[in-house]
Protein backbone atom coordinates (compact mmCIF):
# COMPACT_ATOMS: atom_id res chain seq x y z
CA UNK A 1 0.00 0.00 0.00
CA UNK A 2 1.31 3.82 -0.98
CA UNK A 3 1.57 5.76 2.24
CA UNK A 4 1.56 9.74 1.69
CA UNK A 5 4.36 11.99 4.06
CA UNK A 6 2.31 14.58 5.47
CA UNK A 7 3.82 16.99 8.12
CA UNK A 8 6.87 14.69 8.10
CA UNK A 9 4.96 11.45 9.20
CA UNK A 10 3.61 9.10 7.30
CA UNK A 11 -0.12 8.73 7.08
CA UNK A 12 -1.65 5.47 5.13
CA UNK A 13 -4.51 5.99 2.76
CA UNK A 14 -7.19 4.26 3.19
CA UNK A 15 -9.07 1.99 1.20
CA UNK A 16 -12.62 0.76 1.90
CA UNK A 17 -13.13 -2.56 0.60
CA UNK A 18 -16.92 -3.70 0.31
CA UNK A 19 -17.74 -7.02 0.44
CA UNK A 20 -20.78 -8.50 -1.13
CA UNK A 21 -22.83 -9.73 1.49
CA UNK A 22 -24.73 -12.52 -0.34
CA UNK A 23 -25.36 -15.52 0.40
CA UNK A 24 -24.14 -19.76 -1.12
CA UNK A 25 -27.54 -19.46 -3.03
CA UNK A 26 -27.09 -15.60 -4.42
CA UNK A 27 -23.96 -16.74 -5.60
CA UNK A 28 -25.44 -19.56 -7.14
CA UNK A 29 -27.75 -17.69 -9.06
CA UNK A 30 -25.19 -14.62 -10.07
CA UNK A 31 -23.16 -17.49 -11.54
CA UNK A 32 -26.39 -19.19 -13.25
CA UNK A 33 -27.11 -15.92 -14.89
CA UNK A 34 -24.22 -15.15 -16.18
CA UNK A 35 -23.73 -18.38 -17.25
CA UNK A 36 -27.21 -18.25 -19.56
CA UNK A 37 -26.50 -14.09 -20.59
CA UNK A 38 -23.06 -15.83 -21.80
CA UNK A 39 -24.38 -18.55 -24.06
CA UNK A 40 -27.38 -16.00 -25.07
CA UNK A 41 -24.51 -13.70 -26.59
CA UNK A 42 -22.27 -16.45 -27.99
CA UNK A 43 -24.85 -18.10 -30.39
CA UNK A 44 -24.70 -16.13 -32.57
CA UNK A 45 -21.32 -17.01 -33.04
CA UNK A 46 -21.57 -20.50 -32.53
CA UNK A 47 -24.21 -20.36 -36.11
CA UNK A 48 -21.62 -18.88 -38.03
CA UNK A 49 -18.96 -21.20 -37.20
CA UNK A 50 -20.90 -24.04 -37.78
CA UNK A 51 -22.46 -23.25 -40.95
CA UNK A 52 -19.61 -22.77 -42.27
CA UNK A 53 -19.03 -26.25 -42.28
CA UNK A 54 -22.22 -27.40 -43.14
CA UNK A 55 -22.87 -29.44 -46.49
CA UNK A 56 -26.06 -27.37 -48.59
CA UNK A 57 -28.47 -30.22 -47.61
CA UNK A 58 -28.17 -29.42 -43.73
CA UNK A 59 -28.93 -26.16 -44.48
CA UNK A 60 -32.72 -26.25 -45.32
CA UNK A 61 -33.49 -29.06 -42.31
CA UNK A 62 -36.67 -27.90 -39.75
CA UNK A 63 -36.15 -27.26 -37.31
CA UNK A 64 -32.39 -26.19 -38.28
CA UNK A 65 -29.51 -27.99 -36.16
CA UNK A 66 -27.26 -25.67 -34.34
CA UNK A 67 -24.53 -27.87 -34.76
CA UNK A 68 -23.18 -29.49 -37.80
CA UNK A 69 -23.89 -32.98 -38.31
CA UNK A 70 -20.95 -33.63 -41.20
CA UNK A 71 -18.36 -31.03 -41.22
CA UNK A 72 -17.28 -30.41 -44.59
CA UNK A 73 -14.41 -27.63 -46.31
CA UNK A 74 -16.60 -27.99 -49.19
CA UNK A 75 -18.11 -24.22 -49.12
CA UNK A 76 -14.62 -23.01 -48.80
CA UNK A 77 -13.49 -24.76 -51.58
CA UNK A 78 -16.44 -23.52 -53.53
CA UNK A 79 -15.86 -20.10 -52.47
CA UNK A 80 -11.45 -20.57 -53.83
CA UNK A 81 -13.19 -21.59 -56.85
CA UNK A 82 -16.25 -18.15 -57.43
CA UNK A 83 -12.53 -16.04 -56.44
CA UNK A 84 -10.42 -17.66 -59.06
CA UNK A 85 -13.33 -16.70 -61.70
CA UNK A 86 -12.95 -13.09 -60.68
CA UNK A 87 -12.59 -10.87 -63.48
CA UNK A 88 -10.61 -8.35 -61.21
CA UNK A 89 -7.83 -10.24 -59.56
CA UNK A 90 -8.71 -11.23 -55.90
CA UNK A 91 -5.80 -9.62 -54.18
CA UNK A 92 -6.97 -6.40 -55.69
CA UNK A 93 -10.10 -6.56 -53.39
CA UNK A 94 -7.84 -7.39 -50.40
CA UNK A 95 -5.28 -4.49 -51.48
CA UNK A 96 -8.54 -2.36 -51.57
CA UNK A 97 -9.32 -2.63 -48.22
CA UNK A 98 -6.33 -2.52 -46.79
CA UNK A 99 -6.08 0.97 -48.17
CA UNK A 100 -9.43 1.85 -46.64
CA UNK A 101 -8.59 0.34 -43.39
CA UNK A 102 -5.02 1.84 -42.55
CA UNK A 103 -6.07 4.98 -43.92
CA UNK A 104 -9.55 5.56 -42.39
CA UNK A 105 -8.48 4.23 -38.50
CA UNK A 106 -4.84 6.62 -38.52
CA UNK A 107 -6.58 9.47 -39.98
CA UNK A 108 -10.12 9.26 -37.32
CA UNK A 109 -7.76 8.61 -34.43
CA UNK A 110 -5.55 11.58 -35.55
CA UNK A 111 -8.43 14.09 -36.15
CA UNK A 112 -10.51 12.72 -33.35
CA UNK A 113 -7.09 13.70 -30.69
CA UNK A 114 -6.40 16.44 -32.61
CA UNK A 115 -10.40 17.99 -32.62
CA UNK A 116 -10.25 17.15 -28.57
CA UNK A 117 -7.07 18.39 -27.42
CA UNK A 118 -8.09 21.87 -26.96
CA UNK A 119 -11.35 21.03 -25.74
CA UNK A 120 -10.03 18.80 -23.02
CA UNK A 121 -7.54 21.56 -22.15
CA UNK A 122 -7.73 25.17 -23.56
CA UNK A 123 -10.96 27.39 -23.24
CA UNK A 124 -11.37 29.20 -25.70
CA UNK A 125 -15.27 31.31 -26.21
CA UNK A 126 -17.86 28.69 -27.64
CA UNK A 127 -16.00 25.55 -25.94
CA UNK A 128 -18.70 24.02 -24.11
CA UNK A 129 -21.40 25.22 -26.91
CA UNK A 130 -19.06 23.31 -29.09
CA UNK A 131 -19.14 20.38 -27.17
CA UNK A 132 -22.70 20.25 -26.77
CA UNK A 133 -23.14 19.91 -30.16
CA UNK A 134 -20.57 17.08 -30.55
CA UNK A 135 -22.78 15.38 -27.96
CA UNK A 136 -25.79 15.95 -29.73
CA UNK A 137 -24.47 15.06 -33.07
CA UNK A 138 -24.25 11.24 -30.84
CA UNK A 139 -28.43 10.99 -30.71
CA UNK A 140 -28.05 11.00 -35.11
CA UNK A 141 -28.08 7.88 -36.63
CA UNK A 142 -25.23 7.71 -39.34
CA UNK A 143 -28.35 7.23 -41.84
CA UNK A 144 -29.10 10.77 -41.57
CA UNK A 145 -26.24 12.30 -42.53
CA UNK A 146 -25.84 9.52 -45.73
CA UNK A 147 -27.42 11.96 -48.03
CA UNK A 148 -25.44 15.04 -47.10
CA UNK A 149 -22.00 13.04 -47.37
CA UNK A 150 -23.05 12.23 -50.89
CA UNK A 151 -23.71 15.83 -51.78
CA UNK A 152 -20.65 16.93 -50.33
CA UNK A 153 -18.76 13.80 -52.15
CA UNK A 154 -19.96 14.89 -54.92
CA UNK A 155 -19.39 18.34 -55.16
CA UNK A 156 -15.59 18.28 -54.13
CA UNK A 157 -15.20 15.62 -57.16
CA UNK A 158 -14.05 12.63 -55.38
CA UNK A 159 -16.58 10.47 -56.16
CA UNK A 160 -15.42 6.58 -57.10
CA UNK A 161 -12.26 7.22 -55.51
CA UNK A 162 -10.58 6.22 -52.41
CA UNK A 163 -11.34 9.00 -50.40
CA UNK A 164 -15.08 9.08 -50.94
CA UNK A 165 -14.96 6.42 -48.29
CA UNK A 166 -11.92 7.60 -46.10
CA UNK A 167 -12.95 10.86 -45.78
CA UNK A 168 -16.24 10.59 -44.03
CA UNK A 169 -14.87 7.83 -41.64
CA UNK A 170 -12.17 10.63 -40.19
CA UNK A 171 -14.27 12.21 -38.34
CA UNK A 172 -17.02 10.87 -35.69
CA UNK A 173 -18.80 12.79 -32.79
CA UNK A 174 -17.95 9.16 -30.77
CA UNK A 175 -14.46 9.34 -31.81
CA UNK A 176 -13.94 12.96 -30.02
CA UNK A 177 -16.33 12.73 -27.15
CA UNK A 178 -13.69 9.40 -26.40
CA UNK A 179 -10.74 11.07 -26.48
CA UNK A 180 -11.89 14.21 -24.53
CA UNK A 181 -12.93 12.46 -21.71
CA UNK A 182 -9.74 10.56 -21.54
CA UNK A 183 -7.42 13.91 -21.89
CA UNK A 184 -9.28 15.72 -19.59
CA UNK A 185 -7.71 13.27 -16.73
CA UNK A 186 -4.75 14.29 -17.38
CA UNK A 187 -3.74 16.70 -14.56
CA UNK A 188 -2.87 20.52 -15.71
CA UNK A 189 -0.30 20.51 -13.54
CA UNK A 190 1.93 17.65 -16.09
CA UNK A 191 1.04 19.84 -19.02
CA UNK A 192 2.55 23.07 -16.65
CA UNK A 193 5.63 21.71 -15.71
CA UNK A 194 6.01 20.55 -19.68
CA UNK A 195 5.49 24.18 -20.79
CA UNK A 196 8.11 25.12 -17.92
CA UNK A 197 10.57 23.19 -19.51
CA UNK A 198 10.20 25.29 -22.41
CA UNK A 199 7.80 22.36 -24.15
CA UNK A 200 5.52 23.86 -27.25
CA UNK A 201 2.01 22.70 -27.91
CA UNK A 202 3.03 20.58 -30.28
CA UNK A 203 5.15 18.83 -28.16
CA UNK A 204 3.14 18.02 -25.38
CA UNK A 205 0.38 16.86 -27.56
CA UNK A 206 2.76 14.30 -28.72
CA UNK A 207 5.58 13.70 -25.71
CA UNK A 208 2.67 13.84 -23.45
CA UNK A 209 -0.87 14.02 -24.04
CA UNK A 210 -1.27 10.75 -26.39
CA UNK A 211 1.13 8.73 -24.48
CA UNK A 212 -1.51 9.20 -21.45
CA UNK A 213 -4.26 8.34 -23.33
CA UNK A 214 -3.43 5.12 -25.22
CA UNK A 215 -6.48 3.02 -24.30
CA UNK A 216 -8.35 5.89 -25.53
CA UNK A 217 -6.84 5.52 -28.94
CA UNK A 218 -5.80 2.01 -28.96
CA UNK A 219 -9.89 1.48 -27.92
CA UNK A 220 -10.86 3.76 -30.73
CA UNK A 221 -9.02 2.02 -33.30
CA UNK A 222 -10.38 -1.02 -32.66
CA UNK A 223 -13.98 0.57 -33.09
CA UNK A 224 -13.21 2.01 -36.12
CA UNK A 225 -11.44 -1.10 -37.68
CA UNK A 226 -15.18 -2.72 -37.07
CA UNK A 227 -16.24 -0.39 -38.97
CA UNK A 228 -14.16 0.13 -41.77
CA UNK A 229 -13.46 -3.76 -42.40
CA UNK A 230 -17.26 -4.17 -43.61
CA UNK A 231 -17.74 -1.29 -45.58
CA UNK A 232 -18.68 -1.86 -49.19
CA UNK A 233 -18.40 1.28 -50.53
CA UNK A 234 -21.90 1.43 -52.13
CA UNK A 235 -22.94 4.78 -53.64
CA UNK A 236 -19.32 6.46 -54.19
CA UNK A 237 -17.22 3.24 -55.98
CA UNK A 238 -18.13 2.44 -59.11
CA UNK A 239 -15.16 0.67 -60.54
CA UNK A 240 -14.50 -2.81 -59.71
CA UNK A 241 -10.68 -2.43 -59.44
CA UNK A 242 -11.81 0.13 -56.02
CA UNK A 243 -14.05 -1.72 -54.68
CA UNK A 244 -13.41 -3.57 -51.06
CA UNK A 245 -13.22 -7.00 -50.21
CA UNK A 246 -16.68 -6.86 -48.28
CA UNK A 247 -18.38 -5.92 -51.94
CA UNK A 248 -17.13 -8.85 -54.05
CA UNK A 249 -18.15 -11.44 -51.00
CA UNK A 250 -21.45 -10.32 -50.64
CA UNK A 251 -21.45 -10.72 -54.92
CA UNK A 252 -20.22 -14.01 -54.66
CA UNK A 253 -22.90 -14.61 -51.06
CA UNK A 254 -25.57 -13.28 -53.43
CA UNK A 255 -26.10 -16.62 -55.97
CA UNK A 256 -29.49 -17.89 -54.55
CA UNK A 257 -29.99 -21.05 -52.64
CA UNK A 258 -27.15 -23.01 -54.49
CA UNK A 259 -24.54 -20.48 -52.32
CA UNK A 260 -25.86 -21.11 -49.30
CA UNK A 261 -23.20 -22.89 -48.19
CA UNK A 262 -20.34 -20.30 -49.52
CA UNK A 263 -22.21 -17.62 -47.74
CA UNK A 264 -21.61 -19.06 -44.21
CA UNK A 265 -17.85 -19.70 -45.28
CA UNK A 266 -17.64 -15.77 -46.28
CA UNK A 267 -19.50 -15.26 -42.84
CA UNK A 268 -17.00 -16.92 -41.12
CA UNK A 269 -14.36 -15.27 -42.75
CA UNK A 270 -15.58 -11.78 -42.33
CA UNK A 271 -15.44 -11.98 -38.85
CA UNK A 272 -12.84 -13.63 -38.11
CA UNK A 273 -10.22 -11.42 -39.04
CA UNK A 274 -11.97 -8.60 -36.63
CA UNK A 275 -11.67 -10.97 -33.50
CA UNK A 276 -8.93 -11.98 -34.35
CA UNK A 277 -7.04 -8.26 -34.02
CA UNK A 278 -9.47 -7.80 -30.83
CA UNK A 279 -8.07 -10.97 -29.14
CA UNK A 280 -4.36 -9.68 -30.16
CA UNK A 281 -4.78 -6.48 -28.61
CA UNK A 282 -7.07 -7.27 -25.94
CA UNK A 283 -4.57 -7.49 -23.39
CA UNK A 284 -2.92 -4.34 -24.00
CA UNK A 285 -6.19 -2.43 -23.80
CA UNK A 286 -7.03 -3.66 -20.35
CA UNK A 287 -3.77 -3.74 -19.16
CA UNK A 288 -3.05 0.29 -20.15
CA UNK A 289 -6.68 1.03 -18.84
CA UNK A 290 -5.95 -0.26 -15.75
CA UNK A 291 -2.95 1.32 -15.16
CA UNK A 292 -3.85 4.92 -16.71
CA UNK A 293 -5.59 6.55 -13.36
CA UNK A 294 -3.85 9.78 -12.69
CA UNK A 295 -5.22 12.31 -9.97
CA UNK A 296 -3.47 15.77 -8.89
């Protein structure tokens, strides 16, 4: 335990620890609960894996099985095969999104820290108005402003290019609301002695403002990666050679009954790669959230 030196003695802080008074049978129950709210959110998942391995004829049983009966690679060999048929070479799609994804997660977490650096720690006339609105902006669902991005697409001329889908995913109300609350944690009195030491803006921003607030970031990243790794691109790409890897599975997903099968092996695949990165990364996350409480 830290002790604090206070008139030249030490005096130990105080922590109150509260114990859950409940009982063999509460505990019992907690655990059932959880237990049921677990497997309630994990079938989902536990359909896509398994019809991904499900031959076509498994597929139309009532009542459906959860599980698969005969595993098969079948759908994903079907699926190698509707790729190989492409017209536009496969690794184009992949390259694609790629481009999307790197640009669209460095570029939102840069504007979002950027946009809430100096409302987290300047004041400046029209701050908190400001802010409001950013807050407000939240209760919109993105389908509102779909219409507007495409007029404003459109009349900067970047329309079927990259940045027709980059450039709205910079920015986000979410994204800045995050990182303000995160910055504003930091104490004023770190960002002081910086200046003191003769530190510009830019620097502490950089030597000292996003180190502090890497689960905000690292967090938003991940959100945004979600995101990003989905998006088809419908309504600004026109060419095939721009379009992501989400568009030409859900083409290929999109042959009737006889895909059926190849649709729950693109299912698979679509979110795999997601959870994948989430369980990588996981462990930093907590570990830097956990560690990042700072008080004056």
């Amino acid at each position: 335990m830290k002790s604090k030196q206070i008139n030249g003695n030490p005096k130990r802080r105080r922590i109150k620890v509260h114990r859950v008074n409940r009982s063999a049978g509460g505990n019992f129950a907690m655990f059932l609960f959880l237990a049921v709210m677990g497997l309630f959110m994990a079938f989902p998942l536990i359909m896509i894996v398994n019809n991904a391995f499900k031959p076509l004829d498994e597929y139309f049983k009532m009542p459906p099985d959860v599980f698969v009966r005969h595993p098969t690679i079948e759908n994903f060999e079907t699926l190698g095969t509707e790729m190989s048929d492409s017209w536009v070479p496969f690794s184009r799609y992949i390259i694609n999104t790629l481009i999307i994804v790197v640009c669209g997660v460095v570029g939102h977490v840069l504007f979002s820290s950027l946009a809430a650096y100096p409302l987290a720690k300047h004041r400046f006339p029209g701050s908190n108005v400001l802010f409001k609105m950013v807050v407000l902006s939240l209760m919109f669902s993105p389908v509102v402003t779909s219409v507007p991005n495409y007029i404003i697409i459109s009349k900067l001329g970047i329309n079927n290019t990259y940045l027709a889908v980059i450039l709205p995913a910079l920015s986000s109300g979410l994204g800045l609301f995050i990182m303000k609350q995160f910055m504003e944690q930091i104490p004023d009195s770190i960002l002081e002695s910086a200046r003191l030491d003769g530190a510009s803006e830019y620097m502490i921003f950089w030597k000292v403002v996003m180190p502090n607030v890497k689960p905000a970031w690292l967090t938003l990243g991940l959100l945004q990666f979600q995101g990003l790794w989905g998006v088809s691109g419908a309504g600004f790409l026109r060419s095939e050679e721009l379009k992501p890897l989400s568009y030409a599975l859900n083409q290929i997903a999109q042959g009737g009954i006889a895909r059926q099968g190849t649709a729950g092996a693109i299912g698979l695949i679509m979110i795999s790669i997601p959870i994948i990165i989430f369980l990588i990364t996981q462990s930093n996350v907590i570990e830097t959230m956990s560690t990042s409480g700072m008080k004056d």
